[in-house]
C-alpha atoms as a PDB file:
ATOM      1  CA  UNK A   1      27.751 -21.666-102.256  1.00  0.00           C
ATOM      2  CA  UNK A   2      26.542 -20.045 -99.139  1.00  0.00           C
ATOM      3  CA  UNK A   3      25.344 -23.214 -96.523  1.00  0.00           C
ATOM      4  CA  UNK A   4      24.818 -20.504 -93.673  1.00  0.00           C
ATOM      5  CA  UNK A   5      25.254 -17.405 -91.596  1.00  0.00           C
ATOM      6  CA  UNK A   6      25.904 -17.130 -87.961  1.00  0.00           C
ATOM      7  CA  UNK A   7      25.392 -13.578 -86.048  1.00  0.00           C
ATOM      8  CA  UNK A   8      27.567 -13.579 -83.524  1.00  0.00           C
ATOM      9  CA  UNK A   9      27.210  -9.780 -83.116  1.00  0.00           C
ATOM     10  CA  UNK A  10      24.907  -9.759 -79.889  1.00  0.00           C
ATOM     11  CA  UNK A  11      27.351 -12.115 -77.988  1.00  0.00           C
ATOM     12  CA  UNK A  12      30.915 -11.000 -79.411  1.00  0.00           C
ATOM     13  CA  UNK A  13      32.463  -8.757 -81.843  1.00  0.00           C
ATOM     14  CA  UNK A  14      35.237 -11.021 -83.177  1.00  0.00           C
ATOM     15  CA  UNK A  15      38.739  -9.256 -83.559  1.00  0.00           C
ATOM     16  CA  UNK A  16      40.817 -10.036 -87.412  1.00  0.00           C
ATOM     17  CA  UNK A  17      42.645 -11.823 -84.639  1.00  0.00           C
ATOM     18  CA  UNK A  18      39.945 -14.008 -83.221  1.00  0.00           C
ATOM     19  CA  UNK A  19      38.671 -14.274 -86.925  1.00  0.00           C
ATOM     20  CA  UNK A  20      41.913 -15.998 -87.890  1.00  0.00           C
ATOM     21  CA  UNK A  21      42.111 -18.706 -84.816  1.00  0.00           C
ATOM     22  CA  UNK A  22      38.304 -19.606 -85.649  1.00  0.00           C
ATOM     23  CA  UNK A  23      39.562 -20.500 -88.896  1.00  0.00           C
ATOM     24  CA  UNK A  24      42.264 -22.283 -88.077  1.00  0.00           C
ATOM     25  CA  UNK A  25      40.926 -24.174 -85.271  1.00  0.00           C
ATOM     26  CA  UNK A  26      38.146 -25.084 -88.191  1.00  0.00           C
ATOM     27  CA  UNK A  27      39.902 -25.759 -90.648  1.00  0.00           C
ATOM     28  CA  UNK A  28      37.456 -28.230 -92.255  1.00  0.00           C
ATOM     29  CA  UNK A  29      34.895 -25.306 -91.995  1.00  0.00           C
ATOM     30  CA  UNK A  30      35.153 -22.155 -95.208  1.00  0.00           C
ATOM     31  CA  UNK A  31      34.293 -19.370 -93.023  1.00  0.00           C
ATOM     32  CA  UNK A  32      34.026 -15.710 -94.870  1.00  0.00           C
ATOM     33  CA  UNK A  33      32.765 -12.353 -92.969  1.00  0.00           C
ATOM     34  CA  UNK A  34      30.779 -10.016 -93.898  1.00  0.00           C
ATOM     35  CA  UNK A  35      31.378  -6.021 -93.052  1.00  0.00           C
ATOM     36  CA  UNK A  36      28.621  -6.330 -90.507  1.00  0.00           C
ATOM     37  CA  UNK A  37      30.956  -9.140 -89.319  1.00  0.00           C
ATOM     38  CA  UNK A  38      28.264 -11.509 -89.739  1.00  0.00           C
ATOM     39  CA  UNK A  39      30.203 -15.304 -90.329  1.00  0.00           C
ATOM     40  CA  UNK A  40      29.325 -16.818 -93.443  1.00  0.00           C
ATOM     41  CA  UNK A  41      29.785 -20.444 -93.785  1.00  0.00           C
ATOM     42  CA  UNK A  42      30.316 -21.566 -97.315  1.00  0.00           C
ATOM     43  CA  UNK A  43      29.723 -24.903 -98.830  1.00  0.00           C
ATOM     44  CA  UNK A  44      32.425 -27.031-100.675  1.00  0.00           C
ATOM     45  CA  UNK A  45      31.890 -27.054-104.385  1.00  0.00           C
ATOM     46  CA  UNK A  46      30.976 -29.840-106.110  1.00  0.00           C
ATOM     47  CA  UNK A  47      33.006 -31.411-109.030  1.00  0.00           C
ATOM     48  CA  UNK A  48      32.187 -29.705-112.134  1.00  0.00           C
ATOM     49  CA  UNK A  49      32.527 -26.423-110.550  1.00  0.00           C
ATOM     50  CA  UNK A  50      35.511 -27.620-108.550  1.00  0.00           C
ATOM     51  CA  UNK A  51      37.385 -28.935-112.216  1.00  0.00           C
ATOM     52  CA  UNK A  52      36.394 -25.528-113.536  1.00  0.00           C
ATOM     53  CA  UNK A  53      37.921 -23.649-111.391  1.00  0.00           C
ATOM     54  CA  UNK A  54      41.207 -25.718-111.446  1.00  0.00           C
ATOM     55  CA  UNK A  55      41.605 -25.510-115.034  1.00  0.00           C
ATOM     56  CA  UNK A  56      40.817 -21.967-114.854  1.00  0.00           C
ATOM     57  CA  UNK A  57      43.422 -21.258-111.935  1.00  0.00           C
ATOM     58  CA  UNK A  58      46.181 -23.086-114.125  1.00  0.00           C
ATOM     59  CA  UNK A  59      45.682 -20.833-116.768  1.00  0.00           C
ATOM     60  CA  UNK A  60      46.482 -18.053-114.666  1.00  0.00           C
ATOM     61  CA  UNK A  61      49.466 -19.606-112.816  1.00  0.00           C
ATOM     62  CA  UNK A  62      50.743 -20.076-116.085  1.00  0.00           C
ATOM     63  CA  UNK A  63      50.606 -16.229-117.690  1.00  0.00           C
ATOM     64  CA  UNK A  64      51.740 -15.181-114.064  1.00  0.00           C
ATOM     65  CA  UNK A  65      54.963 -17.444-114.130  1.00  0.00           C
ATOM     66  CA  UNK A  66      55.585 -15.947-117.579  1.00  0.00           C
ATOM     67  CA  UNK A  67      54.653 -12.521-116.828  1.00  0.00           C
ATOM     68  CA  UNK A  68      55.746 -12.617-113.177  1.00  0.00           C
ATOM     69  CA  UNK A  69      54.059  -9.481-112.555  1.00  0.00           C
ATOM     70  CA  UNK A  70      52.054 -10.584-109.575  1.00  0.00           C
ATOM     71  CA  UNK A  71      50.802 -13.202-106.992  1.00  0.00           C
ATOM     72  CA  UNK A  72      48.019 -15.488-107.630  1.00  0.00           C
ATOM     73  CA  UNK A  73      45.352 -17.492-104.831  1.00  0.00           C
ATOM     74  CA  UNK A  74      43.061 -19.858-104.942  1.00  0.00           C
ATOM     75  CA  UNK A  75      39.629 -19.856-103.302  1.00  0.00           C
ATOM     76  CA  UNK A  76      40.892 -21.055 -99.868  1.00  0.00           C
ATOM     77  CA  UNK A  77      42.425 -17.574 -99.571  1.00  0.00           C
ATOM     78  CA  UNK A  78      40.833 -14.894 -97.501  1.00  0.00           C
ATOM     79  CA  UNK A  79      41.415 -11.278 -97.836  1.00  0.00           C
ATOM     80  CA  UNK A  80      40.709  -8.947 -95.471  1.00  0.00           C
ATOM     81  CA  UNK A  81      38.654  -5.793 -97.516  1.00  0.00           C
ATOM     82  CA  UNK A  82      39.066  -1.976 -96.600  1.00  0.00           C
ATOM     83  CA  UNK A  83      35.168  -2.510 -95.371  1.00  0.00           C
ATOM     84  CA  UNK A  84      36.258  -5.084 -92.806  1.00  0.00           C
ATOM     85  CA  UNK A  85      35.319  -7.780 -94.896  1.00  0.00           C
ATOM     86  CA  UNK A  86      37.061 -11.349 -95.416  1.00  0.00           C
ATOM     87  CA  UNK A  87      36.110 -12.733 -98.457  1.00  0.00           C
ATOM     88  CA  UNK A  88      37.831 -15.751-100.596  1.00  0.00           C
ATOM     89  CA  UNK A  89      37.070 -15.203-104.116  1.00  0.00           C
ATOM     90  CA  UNK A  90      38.062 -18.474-106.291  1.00  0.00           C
ATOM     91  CA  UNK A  91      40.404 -17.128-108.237  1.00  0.00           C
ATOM     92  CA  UNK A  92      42.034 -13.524-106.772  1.00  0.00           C
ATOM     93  CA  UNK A  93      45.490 -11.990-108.161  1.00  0.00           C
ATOM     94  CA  UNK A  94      47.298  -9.122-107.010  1.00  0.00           C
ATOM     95  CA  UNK A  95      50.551  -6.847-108.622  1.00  0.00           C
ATOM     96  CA  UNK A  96      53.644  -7.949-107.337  1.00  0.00           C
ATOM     97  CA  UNK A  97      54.244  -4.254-105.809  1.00  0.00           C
ATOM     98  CA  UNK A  98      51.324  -3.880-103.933  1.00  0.00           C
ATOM     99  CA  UNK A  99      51.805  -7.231-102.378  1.00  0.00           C
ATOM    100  CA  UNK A 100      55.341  -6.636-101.646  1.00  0.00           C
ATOM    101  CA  UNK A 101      54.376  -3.679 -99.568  1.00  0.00           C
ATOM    102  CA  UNK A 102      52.621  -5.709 -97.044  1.00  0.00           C
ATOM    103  CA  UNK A 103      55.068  -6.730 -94.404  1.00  0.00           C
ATOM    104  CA  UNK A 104      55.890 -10.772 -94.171  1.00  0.00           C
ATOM    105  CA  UNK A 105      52.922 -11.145 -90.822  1.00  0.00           C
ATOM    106  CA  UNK A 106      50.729  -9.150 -93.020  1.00  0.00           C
ATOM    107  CA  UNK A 107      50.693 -11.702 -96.056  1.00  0.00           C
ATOM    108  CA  UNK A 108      51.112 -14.841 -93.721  1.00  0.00           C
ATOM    109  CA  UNK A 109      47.723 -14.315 -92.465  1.00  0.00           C
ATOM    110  CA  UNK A 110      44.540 -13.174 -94.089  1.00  0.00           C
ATOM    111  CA  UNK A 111      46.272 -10.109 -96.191  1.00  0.00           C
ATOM    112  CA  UNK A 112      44.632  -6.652 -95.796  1.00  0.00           C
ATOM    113  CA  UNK A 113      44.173  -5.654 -99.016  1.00  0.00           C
ATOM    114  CA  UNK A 114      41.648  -6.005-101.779  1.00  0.00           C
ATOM    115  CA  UNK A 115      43.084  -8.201-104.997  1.00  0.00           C
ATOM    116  CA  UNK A 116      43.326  -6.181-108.235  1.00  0.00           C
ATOM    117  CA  UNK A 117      41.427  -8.918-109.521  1.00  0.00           C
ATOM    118  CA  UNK A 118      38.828 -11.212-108.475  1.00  0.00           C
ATOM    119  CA  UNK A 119      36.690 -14.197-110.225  1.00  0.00           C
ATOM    120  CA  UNK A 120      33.641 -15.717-109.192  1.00  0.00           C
ATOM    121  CA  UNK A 121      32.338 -19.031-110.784  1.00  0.00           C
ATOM    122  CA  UNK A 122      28.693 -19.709-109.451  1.00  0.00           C
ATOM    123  CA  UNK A 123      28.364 -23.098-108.109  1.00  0.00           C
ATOM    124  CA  UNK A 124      24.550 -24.914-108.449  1.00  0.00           C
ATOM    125  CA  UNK A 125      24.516 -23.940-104.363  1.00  0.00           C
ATOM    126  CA  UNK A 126      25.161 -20.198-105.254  1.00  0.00           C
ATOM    127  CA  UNK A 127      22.656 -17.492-105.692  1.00  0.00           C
ATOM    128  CA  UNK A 128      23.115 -14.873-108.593  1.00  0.00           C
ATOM    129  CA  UNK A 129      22.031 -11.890-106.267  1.00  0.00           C
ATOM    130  CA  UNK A 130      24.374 -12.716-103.733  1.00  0.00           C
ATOM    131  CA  UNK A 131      27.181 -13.229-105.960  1.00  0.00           C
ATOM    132  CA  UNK A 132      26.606 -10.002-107.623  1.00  0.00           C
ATOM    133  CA  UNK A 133      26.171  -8.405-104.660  1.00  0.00           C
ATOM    134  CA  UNK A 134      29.972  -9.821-103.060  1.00  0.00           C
ATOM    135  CA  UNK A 135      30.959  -8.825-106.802  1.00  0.00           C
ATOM    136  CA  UNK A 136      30.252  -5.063-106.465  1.00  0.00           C
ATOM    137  CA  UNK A 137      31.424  -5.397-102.274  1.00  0.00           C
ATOM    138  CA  UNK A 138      35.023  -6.381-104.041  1.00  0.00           C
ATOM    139  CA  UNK A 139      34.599  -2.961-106.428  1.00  0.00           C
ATOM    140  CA  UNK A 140      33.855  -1.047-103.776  1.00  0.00           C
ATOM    141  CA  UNK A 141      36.832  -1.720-101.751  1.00  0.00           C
ATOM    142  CA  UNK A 142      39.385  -1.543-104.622  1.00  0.00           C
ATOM    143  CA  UNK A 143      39.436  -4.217-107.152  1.00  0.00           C
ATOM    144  CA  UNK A 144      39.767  -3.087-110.771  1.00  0.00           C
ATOM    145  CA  UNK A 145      38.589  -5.781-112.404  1.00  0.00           C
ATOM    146  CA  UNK A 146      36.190  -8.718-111.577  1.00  0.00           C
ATOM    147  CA  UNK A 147      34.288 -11.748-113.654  1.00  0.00           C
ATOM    148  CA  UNK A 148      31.155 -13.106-112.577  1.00  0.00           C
ATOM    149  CA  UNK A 149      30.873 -16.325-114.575  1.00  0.00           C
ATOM    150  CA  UNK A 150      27.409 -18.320-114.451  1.00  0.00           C
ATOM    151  CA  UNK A 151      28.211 -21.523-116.432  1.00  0.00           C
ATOM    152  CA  UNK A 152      24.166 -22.598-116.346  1.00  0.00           C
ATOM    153  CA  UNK A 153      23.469 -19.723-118.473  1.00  0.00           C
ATOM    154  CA  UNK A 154      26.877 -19.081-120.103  1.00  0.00           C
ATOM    155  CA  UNK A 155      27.252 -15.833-119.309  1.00  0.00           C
ATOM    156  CA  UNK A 156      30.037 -13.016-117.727  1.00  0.00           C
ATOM    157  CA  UNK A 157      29.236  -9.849-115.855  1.00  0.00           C
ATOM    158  CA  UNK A 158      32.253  -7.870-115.528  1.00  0.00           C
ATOM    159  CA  UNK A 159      32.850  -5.207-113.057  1.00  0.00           C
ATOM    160  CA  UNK A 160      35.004  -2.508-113.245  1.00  0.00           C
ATOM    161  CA  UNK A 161      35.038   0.807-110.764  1.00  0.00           C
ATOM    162  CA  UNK A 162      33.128   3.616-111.844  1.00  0.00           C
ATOM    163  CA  UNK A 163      31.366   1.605-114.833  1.00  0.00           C
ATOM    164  CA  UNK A 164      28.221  -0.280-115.174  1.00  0.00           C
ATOM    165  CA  UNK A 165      28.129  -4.052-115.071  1.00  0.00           C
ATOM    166  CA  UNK A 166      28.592  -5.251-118.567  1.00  0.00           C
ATOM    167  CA  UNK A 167      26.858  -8.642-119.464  1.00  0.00           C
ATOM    168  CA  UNK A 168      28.525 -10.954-121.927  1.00  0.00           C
ATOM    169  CA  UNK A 169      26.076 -13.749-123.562  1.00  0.00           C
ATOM    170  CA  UNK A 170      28.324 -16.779-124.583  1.00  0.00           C
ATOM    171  CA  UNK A 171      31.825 -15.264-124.962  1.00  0.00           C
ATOM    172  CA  UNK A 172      34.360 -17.573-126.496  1.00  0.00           C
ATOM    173  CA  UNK A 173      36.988 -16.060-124.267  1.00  0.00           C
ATOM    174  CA  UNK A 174      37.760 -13.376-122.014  1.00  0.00           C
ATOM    175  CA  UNK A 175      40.275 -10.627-122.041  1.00  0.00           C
ATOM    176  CA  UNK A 176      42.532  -9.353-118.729  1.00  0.00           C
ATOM    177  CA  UNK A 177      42.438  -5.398-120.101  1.00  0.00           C
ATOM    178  CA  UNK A 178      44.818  -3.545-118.657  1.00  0.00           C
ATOM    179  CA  UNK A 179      44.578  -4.928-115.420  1.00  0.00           C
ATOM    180  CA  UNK A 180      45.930  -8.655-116.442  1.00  0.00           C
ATOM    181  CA  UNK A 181      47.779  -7.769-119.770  1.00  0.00           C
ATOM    182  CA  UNK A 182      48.411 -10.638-122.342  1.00  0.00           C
ATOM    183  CA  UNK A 183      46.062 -12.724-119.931  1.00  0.00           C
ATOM    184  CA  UNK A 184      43.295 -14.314-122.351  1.00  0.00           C
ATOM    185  CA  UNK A 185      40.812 -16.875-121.057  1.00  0.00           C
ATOM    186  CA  UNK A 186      39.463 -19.692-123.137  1.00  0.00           C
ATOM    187  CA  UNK A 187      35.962 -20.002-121.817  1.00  0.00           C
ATOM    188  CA  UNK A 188      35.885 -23.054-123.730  1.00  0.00           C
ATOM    189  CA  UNK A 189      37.361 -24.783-120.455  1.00  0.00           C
ATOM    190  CA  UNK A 190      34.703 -22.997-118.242  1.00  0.00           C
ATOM    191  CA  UNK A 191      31.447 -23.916-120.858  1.00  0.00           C
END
């Protein structure tokens, strides 16, 4: 999904602050940031991917109202990493505790705090390095849990801290763990 990156280090170092007006002032634009603070402009998806990930978000808007025991965001959300990163994974959820210590500015804006859990579903713009790469950036900076779904080959790399990568071939669904529990998801929507 990456269209682009823009440097602006040698002219300005943009402040979370600065960050924040670019995007709203653009709000036609998907901007994320690297930790280098390098701007990465990011493509729209297209419609299969974008249908995918709706019916995949509505899955887990429905466990959380049941389970109500966190928040849930789309991809249009950015999240500001312990690495100085803001990153928008498309699907992101977070325990209701942890989000209920941020104070009320702190969630309005783009929330400083890595998700407990993050999915990724590549788009036919997306590279697999880069993806795994942002993949193991979110694991780094505190997410427990995190699917990499590739629909053209139908498979799942899931990251967890402190373990390797672990590669699913054609899984008929996918399990939350601990980290989402009673969450199943039905990969037959995603296939």
């Amino acid at each position: 999904m990456i269209l682009s990156t823009l440097d602006l280090n040698p002219v300005i170092d943009l402040t979370d602050e600065q960050f924040y007006q670019l995007c709203q002032a653009n709000p036609e634009v998907k901007f994320e940031r690297n930790a280098n603070g390098t701007l990465v402009i990011m493509s729209p998806t297209g419609g299969e991917t974008g249908n995918r990930n709706f019916e995949i978000g509505a899955d887990f808007a429905i466990w959380n109202r049941q389970t109500q025991l966190g928040i849930c965001f789309d991809s249009s959300t950015g999240f500001r990493l312990p690495n100085g990163a803001q990153r928008s994974p498309d699907i992101a959820w977070i325990k209701q505790s942890r989000w209920q210590a941020l104070t009320p500015a702190q969630r309005e804006r783009f929330p400083p705090i890595a998700p407990d859990f993050v999915l990724e579903l590549l788009s036919p713009s997306d590279t697999l390095p880069a993806s795994q790469t942002k993949m193991q950036e979110y694991i780094n900076n505190g997410v427990q849990l995190g699917w990499l779904i590739e629909r053209k080959t139908r498979t799942v790399q899931i990251y967890r801290p402190g373990k390797p990568v672990e590669t699913l071939n054609n899984p008929s669904q996918l399990s939350g763990e601990a980290i989402l529990p009673g969450f199943t998801l039905d990969m037959s929507l995603v296939w």
